[in-house]
C-alpha atoms as a PDB file:
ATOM      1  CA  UNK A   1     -26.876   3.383   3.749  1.00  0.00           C
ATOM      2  CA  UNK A   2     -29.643   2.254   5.936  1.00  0.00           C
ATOM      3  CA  UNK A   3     -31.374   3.816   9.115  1.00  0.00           C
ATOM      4  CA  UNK A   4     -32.919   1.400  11.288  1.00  0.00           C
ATOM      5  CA  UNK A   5     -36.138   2.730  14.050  1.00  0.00           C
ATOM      6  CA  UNK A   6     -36.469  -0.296  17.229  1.00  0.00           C
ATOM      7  CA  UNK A   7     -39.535  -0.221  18.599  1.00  0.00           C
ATOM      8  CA  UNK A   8     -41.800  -2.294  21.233  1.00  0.00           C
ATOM      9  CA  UNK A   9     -39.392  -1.824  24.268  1.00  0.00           C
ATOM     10  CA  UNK A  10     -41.208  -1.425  27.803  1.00  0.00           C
ATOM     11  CA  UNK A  11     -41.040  -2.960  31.268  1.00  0.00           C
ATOM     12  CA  UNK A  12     -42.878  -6.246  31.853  1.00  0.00           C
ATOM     13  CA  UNK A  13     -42.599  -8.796  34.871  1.00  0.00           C
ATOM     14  CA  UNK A  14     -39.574 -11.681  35.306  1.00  0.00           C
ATOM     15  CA  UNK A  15     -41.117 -14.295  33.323  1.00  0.00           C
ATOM     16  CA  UNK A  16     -42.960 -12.329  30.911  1.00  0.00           C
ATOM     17  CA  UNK A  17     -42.990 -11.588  26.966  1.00  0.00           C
ATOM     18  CA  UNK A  18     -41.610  -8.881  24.655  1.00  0.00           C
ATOM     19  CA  UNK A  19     -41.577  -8.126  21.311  1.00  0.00           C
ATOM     20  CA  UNK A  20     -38.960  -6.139  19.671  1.00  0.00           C
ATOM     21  CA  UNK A  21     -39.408  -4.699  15.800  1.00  0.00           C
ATOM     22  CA  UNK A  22     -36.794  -3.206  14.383  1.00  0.00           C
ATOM     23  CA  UNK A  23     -38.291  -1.178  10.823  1.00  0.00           C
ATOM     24  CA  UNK A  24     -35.124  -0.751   8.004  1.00  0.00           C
ATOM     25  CA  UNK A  25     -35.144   2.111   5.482  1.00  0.00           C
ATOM     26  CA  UNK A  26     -33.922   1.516   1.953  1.00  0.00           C
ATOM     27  CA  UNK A  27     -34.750  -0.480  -0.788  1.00  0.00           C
ATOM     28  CA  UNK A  28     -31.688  -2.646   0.108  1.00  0.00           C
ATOM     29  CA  UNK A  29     -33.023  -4.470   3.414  1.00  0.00           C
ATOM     30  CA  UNK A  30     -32.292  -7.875   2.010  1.00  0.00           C
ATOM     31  CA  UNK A  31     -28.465  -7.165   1.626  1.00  0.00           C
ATOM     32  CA  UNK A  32     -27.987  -7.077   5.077  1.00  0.00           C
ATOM     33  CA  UNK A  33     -27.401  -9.279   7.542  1.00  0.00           C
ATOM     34  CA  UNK A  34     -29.722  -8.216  10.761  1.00  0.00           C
ATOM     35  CA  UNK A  35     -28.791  -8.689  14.983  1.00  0.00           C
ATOM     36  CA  UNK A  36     -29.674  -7.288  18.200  1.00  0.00           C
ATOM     37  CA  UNK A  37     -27.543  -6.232  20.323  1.00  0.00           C
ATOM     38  CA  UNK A  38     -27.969  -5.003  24.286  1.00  0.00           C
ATOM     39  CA  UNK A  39     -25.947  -2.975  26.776  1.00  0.00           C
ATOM     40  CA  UNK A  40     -27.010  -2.469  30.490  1.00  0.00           C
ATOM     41  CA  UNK A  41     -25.683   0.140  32.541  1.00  0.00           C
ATOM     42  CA  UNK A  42     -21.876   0.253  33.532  1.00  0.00           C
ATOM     43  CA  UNK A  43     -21.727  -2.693  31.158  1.00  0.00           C
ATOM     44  CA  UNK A  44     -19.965  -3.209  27.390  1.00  0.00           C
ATOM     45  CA  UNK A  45     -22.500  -3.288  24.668  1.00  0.00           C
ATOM     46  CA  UNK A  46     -23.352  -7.709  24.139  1.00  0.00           C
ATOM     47  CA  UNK A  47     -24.707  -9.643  21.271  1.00  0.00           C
ATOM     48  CA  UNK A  48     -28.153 -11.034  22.115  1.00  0.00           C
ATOM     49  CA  UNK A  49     -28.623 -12.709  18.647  1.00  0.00           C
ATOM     50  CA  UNK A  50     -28.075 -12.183  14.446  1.00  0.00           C
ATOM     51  CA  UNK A  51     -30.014 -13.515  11.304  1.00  0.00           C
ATOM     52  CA  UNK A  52     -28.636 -13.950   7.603  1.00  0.00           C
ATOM     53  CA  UNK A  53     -29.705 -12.046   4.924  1.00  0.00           C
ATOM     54  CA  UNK A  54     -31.851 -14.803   3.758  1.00  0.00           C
ATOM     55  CA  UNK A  55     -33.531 -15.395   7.408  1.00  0.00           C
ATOM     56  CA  UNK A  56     -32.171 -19.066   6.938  1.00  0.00           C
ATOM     57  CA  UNK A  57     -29.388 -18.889   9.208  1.00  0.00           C
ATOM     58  CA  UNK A  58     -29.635 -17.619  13.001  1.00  0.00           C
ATOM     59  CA  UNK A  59     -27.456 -17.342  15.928  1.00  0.00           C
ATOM     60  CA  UNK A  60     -28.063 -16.500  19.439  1.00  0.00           C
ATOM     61  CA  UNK A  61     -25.850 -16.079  22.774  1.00  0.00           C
ATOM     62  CA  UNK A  62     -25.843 -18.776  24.995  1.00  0.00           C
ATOM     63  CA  UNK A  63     -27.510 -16.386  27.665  1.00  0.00           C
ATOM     64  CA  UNK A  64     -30.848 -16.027  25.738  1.00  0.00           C
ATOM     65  CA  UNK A  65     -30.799 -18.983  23.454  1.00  0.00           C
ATOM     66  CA  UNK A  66     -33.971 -21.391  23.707  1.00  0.00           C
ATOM     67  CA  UNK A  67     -36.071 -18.116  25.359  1.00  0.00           C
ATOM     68  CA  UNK A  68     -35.368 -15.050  22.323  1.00  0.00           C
ATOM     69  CA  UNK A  69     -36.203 -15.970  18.567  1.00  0.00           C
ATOM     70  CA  UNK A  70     -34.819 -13.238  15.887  1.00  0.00           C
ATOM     71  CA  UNK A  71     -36.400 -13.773  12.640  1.00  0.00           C
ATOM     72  CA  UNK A  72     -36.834 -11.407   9.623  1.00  0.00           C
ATOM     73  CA  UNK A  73     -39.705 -10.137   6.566  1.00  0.00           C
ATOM     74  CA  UNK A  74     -37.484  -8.945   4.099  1.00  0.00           C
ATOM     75  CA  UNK A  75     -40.668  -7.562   1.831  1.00  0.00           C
ATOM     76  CA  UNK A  76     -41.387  -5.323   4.748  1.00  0.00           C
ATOM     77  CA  UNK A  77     -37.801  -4.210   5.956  1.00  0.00           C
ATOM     78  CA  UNK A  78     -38.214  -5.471   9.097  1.00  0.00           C
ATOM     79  CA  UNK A  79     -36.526  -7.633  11.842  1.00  0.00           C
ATOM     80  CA  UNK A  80     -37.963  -8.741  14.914  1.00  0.00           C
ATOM     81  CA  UNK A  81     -37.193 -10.241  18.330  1.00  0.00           C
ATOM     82  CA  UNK A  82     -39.736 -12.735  20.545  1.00  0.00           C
ATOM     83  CA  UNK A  83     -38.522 -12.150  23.600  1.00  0.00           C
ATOM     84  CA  UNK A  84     -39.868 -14.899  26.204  1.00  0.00           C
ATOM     85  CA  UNK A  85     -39.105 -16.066  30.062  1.00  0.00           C
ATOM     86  CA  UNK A  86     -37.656 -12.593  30.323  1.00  0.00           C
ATOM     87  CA  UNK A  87     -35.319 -12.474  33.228  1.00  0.00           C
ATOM     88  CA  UNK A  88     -34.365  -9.188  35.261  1.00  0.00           C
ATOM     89  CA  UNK A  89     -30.487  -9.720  34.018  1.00  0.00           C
ATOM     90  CA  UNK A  90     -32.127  -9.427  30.287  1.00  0.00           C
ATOM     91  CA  UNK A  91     -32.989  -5.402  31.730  1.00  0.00           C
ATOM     92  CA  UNK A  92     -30.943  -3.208  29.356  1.00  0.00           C
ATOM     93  CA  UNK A  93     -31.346  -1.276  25.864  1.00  0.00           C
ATOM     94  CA  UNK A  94     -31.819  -3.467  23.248  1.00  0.00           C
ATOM     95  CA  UNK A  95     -29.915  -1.787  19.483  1.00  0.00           C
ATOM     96  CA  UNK A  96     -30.840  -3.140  16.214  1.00  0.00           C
ATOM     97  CA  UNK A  97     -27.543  -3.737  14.035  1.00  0.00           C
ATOM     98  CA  UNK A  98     -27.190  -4.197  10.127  1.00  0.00           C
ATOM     99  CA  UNK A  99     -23.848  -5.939   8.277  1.00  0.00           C
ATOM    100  CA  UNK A 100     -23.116  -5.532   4.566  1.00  0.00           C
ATOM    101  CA  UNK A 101     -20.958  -8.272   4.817  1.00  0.00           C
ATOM    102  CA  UNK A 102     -21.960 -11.318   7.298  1.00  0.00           C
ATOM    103  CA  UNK A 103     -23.491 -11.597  10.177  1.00  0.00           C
ATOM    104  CA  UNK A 104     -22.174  -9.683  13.056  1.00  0.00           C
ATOM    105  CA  UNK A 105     -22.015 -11.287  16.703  1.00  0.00           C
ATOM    106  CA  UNK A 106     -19.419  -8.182  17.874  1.00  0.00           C
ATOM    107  CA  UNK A 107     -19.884  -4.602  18.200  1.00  0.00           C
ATOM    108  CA  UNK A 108     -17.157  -3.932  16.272  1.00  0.00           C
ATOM    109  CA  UNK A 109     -18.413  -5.109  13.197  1.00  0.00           C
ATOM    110  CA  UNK A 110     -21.245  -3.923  12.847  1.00  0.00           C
ATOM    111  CA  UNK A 111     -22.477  -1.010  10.198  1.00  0.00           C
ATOM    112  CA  UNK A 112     -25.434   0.095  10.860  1.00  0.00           C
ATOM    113  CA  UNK A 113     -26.748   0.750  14.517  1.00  0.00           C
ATOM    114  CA  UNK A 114     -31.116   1.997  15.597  1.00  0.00           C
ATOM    115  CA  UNK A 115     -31.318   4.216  18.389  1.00  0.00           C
ATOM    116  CA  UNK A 116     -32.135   1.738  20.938  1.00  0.00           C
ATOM    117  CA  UNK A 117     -35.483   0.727  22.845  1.00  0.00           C
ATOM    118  CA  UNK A 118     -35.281   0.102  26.894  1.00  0.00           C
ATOM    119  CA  UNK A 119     -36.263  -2.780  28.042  1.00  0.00           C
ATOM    120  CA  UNK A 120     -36.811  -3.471  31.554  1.00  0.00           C
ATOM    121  CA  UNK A 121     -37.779  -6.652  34.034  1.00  0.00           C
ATOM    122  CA  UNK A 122     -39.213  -5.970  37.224  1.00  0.00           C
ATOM    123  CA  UNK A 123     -37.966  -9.100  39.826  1.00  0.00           C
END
């Protein structure tokens, strides 16, 4: 089992930068394949982006691709997310997700959700 904290959330300006950290308990961080997640209010719960176990393979929706960068440090059981050219439609609460068994780009495959950090962006 694994218990994921996000941290890092906060409101910033359209255009702006955020930094996401997601911190993994367990001595088994590296088995897992890591993603973020997002859900906005009156709205279903969206993949935002997902990195292997080895941190050499990473996917992204096509709504934040080229401005979010997930990456991972497996030594210190974290996962982040660079969030750039942040756009008010980005506004929402960003979850941290872990898979046992691949990478997850659906809710419904994921194991392992964090609590979720708000992020907001002011127009």
């Amino acid at each position: 089992q694994v218990q994921l904290v996000e941290s890092g959330g906060g409101l910033v300006q359209a255009g702006g930068s955020l930094s996401l950290s997601c911190a993994a308990s367990g001595r088994t961080f590296g088995s897992y394949a890591m993603g973020w997640f997002r859900q906005a209010p009156g709205k279903d719960r969206e993949f935002v982006a997902a990195i292997s176990r080895s941190g050499g393979g990473t996917y992204y929706a096509d709504s934040v691709k080229g401005r979010f960068t997930i990456s991972r440090h497996n030594a210190k059981n974290v996962v982040y997310l660079e969030m750039n050219s942040l756009k008010p439609e980005d506004t929402a609460v960003y979850y941290c997700a872990a898979d046992a068994e691949s990478v997850a780009t659906t809710p419904d495959k994921v194991d392992y959700w964090g609590q979720g950090t708000q992020v907001t962006v002011s127009s």
